[in-house]
PDB file of N, CA and C in Angstrom:
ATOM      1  N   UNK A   1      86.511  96.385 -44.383  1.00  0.00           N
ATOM      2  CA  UNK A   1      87.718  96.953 -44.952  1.00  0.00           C
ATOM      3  C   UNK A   1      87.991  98.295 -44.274  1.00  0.00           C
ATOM      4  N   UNK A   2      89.228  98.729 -44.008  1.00  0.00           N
ATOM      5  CA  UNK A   2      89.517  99.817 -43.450  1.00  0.00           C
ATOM      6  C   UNK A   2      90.195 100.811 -44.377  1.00  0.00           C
ATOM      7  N   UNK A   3      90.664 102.390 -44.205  1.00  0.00           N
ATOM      8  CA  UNK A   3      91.088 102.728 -45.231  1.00  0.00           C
ATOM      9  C   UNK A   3      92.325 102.853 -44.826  1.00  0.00           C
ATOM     10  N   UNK A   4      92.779 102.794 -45.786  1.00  0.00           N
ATOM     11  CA  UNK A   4      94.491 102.135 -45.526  1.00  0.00           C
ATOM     12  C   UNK A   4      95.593 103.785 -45.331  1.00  0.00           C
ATOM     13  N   UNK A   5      94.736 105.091 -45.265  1.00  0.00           N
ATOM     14  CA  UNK A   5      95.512 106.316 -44.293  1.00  0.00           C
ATOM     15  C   UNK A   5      95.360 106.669 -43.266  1.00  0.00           C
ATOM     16  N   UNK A   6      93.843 106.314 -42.783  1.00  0.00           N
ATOM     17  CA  UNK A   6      93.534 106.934 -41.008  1.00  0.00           C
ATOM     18  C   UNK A   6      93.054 105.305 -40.728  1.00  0.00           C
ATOM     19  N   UNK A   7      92.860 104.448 -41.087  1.00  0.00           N
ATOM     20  CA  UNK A   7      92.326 102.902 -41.114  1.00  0.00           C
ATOM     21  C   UNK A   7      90.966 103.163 -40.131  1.00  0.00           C
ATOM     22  N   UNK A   8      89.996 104.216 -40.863  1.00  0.00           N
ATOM     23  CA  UNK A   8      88.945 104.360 -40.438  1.00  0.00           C
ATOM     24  C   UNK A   8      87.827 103.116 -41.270  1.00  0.00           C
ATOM     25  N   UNK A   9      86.709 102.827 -40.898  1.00  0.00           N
ATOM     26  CA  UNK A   9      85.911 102.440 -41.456  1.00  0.00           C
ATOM     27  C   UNK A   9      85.731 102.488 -42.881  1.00  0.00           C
ATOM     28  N   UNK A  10      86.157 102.190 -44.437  1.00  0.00           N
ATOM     29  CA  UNK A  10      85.839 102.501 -45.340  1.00  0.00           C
ATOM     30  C   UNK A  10      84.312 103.642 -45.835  1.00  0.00           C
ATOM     31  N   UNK A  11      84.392 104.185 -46.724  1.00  0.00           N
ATOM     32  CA  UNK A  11      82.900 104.630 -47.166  1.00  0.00           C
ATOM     33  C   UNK A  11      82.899 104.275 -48.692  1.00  0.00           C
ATOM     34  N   UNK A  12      81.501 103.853 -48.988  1.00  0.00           N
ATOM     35  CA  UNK A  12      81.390 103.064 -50.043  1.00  0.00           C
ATOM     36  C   UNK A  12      81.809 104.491 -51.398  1.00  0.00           C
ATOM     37  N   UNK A  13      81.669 105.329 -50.881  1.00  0.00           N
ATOM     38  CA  UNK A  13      81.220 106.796 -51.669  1.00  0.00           C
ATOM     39  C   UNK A  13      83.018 106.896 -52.718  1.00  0.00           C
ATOM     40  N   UNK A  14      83.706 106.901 -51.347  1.00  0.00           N
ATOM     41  CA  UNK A  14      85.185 106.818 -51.462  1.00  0.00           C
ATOM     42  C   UNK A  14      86.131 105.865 -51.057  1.00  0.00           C
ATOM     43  N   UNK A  15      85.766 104.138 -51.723  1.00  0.00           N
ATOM     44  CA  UNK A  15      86.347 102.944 -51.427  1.00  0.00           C
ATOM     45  C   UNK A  15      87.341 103.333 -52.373  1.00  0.00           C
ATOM     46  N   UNK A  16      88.591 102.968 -51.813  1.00  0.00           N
ATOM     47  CA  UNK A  16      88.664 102.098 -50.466  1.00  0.00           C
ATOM     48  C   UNK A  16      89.397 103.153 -49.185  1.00  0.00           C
ATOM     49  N   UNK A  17      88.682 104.220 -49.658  1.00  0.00           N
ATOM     50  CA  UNK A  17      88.899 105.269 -48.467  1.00  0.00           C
ATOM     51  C   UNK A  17      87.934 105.224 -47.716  1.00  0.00           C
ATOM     52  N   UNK A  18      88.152 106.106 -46.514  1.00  0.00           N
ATOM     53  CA  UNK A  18      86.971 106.776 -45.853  1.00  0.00           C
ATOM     54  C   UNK A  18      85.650 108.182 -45.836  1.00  0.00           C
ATOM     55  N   UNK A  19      87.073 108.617 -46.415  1.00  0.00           N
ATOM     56  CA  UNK A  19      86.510 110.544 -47.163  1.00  0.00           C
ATOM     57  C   UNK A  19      87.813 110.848 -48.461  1.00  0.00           C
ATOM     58  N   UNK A  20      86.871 111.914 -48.689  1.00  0.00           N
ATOM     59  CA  UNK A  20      87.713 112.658 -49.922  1.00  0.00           C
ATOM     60  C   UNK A  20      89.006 113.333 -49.471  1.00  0.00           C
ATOM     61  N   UNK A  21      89.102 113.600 -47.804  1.00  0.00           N
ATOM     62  CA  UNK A  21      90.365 114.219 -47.624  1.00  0.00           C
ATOM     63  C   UNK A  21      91.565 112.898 -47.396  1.00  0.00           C
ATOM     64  N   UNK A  22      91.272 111.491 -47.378  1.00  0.00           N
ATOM     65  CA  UNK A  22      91.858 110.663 -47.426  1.00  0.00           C
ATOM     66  C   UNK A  22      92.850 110.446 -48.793  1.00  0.00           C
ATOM     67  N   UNK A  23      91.528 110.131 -49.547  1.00  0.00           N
ATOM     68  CA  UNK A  23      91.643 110.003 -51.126  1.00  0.00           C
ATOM     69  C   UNK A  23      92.603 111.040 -51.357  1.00  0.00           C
ATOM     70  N   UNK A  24      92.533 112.026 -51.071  1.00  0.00           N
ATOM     71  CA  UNK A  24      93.243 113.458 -51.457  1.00  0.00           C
ATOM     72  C   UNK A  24      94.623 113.405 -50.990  1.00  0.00           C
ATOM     73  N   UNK A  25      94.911 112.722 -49.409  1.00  0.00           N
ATOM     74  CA  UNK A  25      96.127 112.594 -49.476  1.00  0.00           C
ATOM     75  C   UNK A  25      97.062 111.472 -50.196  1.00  0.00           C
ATOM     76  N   UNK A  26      95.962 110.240 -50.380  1.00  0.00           N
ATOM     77  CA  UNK A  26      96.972 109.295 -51.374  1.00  0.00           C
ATOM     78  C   UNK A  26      97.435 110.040 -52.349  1.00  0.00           C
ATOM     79  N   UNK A  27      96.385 110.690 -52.929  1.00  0.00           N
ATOM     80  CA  UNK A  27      96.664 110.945 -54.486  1.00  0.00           C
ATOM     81  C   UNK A  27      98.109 111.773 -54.016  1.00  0.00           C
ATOM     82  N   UNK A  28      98.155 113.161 -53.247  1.00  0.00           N
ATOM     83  CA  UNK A  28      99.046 113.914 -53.309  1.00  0.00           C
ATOM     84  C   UNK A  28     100.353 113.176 -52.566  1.00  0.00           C
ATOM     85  N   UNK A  29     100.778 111.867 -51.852  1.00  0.00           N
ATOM     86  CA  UNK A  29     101.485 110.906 -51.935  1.00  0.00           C
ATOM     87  C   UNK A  29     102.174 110.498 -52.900  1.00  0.00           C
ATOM     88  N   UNK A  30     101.238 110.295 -54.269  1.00  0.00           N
ATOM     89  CA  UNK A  30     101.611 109.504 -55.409  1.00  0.00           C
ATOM     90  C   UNK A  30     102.123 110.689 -56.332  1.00  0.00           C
ATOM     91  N   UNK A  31     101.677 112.009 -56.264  1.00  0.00           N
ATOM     92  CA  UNK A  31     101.848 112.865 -56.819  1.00  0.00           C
ATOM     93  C   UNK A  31     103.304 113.503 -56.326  1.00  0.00           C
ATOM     94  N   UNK A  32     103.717 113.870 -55.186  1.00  0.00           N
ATOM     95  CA  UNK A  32     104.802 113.645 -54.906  1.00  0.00           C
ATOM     96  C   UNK A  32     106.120 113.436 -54.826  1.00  0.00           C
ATOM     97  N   UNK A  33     105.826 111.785 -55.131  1.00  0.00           N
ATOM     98  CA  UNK A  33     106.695 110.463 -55.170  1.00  0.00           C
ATOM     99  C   UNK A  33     106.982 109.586 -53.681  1.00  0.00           C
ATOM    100  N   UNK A  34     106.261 110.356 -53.134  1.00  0.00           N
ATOM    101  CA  UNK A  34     106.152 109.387 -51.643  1.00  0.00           C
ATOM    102  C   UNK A  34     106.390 107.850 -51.575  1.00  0.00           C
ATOM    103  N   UNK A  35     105.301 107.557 -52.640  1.00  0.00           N
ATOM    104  CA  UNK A  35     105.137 106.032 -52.917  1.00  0.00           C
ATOM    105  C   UNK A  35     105.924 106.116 -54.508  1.00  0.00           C
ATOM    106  N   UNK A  36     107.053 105.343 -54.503  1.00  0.00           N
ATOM    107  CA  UNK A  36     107.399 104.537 -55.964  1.00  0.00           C
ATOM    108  C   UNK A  36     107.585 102.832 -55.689  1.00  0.00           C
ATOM    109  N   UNK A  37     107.779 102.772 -57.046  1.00  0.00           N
ATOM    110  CA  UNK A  37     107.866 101.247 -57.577  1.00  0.00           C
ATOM    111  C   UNK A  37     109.518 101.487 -57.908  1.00  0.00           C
ATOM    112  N   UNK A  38     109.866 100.559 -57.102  1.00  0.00           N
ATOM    113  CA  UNK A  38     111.488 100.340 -57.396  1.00  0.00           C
ATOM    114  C   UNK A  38     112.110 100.139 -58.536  1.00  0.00           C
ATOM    115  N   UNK A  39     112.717 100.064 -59.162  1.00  0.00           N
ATOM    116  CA  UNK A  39     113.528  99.757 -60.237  1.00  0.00           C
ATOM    117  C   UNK A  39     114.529  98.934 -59.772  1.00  0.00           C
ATOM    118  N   UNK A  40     115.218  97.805 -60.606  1.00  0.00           N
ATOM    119  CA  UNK A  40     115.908  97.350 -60.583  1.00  0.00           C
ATOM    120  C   UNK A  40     117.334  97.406 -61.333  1.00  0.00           C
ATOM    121  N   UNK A  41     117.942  97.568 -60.948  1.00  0.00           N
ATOM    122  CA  UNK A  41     119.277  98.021 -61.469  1.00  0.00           C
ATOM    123  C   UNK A  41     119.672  97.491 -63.144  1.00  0.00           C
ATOM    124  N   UNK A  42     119.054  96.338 -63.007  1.00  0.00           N
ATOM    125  CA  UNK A  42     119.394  95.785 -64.624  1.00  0.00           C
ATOM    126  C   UNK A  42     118.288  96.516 -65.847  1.00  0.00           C
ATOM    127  N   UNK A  43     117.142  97.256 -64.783  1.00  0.00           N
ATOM    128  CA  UNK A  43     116.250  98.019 -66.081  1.00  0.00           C
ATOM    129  C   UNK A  43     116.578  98.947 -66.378  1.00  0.00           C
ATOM    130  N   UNK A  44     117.531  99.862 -66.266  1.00  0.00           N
ATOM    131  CA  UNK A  44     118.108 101.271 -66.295  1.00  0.00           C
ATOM    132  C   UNK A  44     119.583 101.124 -67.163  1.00  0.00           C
ATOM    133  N   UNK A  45     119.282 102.224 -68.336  1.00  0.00           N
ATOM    134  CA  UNK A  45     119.882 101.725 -69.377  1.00  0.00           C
ATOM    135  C   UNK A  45     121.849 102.226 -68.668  1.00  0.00           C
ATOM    136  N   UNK A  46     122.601 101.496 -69.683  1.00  0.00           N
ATOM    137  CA  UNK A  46     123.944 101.734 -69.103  1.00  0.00           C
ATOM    138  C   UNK A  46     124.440 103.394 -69.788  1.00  0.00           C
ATOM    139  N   UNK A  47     125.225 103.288 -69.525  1.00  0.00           N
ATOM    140  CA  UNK A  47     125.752 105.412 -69.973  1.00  0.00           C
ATOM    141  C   UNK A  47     126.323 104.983 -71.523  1.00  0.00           C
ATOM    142  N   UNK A  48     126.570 104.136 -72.095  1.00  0.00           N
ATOM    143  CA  UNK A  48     127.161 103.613 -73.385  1.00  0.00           C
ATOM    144  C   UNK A  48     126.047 103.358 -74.330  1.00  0.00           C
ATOM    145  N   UNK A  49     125.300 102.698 -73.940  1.00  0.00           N
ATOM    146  CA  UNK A  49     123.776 102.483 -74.220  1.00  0.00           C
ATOM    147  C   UNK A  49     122.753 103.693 -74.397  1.00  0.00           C
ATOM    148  N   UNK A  50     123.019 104.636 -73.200  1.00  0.00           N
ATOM    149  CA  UNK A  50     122.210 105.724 -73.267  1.00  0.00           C
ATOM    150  C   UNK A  50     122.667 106.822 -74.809  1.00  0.00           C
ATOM    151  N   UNK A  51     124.463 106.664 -74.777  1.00  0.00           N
ATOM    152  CA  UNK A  51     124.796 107.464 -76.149  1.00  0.00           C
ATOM    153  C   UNK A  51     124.817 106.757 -77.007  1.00  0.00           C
ATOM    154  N   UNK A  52     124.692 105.857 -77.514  1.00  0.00           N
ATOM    155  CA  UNK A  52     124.731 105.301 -78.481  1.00  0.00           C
ATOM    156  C   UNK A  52     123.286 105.313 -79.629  1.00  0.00           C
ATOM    157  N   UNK A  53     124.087 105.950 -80.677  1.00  0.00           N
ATOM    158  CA  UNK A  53     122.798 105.600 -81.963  1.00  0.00           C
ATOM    159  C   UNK A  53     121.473 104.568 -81.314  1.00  0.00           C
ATOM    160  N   UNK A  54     119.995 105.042 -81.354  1.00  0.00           N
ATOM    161  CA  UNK A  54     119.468 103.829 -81.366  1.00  0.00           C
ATOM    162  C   UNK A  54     119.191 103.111 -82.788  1.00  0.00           C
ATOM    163  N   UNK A  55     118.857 102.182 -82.307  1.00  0.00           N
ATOM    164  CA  UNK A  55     118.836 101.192 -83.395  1.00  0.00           C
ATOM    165  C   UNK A  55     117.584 100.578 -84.733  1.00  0.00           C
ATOM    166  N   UNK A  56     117.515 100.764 -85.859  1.00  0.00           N
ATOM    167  CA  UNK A  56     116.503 100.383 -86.300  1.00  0.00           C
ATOM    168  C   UNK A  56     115.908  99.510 -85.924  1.00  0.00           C
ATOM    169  N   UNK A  57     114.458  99.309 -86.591  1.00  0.00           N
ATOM    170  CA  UNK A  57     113.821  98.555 -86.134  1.00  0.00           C
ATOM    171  C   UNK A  57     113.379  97.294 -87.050  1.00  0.00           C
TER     172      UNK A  57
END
């Protein structure tokens, strides 16, 4: 397995990295927003929806 920022050799210490300065840049990637998960247009509420009373339950 390689690590998927410098695709050095993995280390078992810091799988599925190589080192901690690897690990360190995913994290600060994710921290970021470098990396997101898309949204799809139908999950995002409409502007009528957003003002509107919510609703019991």
């Amino acid at each position: 397995m390689t690590c998927p920022i410098c695709r050095k050799e993995t280390d078992p210490k810091y799988r599925p990295f190589c080192s901690k300065r690897c690990a360190d840049v995913d994290l600060g990637r994710w921290l970021t927003g470098a990396y997101a998960i898309p949204a799809e247009e139908d999950d995002l509420p409409d502007e009528a929806d957003a003002a509107a009373p919510p609703r019991p339950h």
